[in-house]
Protein backbone atom coordinates (compact mmCIF):
# COMPACT_ATOMS: atom_id res chain seq x y z
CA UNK A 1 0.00 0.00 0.00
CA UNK A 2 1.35 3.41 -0.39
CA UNK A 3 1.11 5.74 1.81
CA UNK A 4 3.35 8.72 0.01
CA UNK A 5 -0.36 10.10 -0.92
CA UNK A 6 -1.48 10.41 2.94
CA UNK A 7 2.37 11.69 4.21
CA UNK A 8 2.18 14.31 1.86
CA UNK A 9 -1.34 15.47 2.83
CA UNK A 10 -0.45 15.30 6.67
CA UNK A 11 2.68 17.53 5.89
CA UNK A 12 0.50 19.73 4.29
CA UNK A 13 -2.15 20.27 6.99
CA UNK A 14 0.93 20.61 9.42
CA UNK A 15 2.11 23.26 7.03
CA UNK A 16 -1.49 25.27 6.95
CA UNK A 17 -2.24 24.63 10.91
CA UNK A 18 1.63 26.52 11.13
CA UNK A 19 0.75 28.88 8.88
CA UNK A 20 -3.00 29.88 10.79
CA UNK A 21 -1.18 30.17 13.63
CA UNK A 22 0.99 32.70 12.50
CA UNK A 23 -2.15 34.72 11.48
CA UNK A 24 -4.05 34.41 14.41
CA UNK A 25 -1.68 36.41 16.12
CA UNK A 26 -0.87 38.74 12.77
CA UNK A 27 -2.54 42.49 13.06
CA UNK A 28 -2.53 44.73 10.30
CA UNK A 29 -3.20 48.74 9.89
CA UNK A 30 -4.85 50.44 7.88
CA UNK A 31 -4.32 54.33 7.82
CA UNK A 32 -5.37 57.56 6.44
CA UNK A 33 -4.49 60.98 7.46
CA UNK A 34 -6.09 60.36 11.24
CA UNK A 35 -7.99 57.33 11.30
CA UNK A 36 -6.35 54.27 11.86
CA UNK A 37 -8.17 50.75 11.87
CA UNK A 38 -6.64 47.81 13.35
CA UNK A 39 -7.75 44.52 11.45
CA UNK A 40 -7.06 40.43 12.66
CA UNK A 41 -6.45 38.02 9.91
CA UNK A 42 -10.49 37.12 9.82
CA UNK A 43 -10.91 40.60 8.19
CA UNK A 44 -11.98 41.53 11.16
CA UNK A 45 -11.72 45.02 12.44
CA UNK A 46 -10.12 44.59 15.79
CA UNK A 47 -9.63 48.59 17.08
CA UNK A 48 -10.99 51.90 15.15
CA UNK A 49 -8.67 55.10 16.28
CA UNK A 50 -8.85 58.44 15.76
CA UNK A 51 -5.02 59.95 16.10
CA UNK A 52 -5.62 63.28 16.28
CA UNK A 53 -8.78 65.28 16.97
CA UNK A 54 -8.13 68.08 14.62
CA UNK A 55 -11.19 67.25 12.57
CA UNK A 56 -12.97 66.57 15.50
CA UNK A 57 -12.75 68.76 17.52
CA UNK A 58 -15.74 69.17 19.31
CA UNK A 59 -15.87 65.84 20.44
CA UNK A 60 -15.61 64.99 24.11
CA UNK A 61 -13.46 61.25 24.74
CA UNK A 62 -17.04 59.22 25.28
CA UNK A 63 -18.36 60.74 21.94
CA UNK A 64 -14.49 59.79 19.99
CA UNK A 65 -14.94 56.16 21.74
CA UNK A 66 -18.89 55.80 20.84
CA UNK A 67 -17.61 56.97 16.92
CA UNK A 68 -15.04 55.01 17.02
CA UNK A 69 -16.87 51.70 18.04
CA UNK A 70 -19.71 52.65 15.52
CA UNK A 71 -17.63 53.13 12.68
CA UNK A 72 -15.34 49.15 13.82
CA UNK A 73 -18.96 47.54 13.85
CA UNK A 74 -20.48 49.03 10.75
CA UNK A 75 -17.12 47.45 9.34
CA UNK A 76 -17.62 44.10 10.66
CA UNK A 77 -21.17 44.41 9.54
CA UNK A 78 -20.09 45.13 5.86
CA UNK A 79 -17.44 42.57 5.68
CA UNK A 80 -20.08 39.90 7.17
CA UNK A 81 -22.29 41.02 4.61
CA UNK A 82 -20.04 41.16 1.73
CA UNK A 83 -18.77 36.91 2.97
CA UNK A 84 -22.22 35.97 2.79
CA UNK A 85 -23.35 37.38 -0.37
CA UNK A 86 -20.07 35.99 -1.94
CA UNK A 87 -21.05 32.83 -0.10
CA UNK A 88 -24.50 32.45 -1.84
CA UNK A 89 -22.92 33.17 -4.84
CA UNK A 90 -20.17 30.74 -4.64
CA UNK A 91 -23.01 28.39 -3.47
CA UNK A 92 -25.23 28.82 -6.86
CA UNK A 93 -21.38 28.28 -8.93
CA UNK A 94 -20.17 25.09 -7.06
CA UNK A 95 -24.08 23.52 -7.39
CA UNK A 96 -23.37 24.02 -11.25
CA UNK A 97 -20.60 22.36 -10.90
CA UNK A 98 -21.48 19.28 -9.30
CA UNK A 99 -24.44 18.88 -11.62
CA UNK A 100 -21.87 19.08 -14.36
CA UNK A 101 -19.64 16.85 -13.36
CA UNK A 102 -18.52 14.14 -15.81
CA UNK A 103 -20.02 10.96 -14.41
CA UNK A 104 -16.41 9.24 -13.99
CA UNK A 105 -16.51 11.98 -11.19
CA UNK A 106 -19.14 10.08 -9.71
CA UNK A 107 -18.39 6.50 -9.00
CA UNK A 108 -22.04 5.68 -7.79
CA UNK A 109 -23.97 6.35 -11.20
């Protein structure tokens, strides 16, 4: 029996678990002029900040921290959005493609 098949799949999960991992504890910026948002490897926006308060000025710290959690959930919102229309999408595309598949694809029929 040969097993080269199955070693080389187990190396390769080992490889992607390592390489998750790594991401999980990966942050990355985002920045313009002021605003800086804070994102985890999900696409997930982790921390909204304002850097300076030049532009807003008249806002007191509980009104920056109330915009600034507004603006890091209508984020998450979008980007939950946007994942599940793509994932409908992809839904209606890999459906095709079963149904299309030659029939040496499918060992039962």
């Amino acid at each position: 029996m040969d097993f080269s098949k199955a070693w080389e799949l187990l190396k390769l999960q080992q490889e992607a678990m390592k390489i998750k991992k790594e991401l999980e504890n990966t942050l990355i910026e985002s920045e313009i002029n002021w605003l800086v948002v804070t994102f985890n490897w999900e696409m997930k926006a982790e921390k909204v900040d304002f850097e300076t308060m030049d532009l807003i000025p008249w806002l007191d710290d509980s009104q920056k921290a109330a915009l600034e959690k507004a603006i890091q959930e209508a984020i998450n919102k979008w980007v939950k959005k946007s994942q599940e229309v793509a994932a409908s999408k992809m839904q209606w595309v890999m459906w095709q493609m079963w149904i299309n598949l030659p029939n040496w694809w499918l060992p039962w029929m």
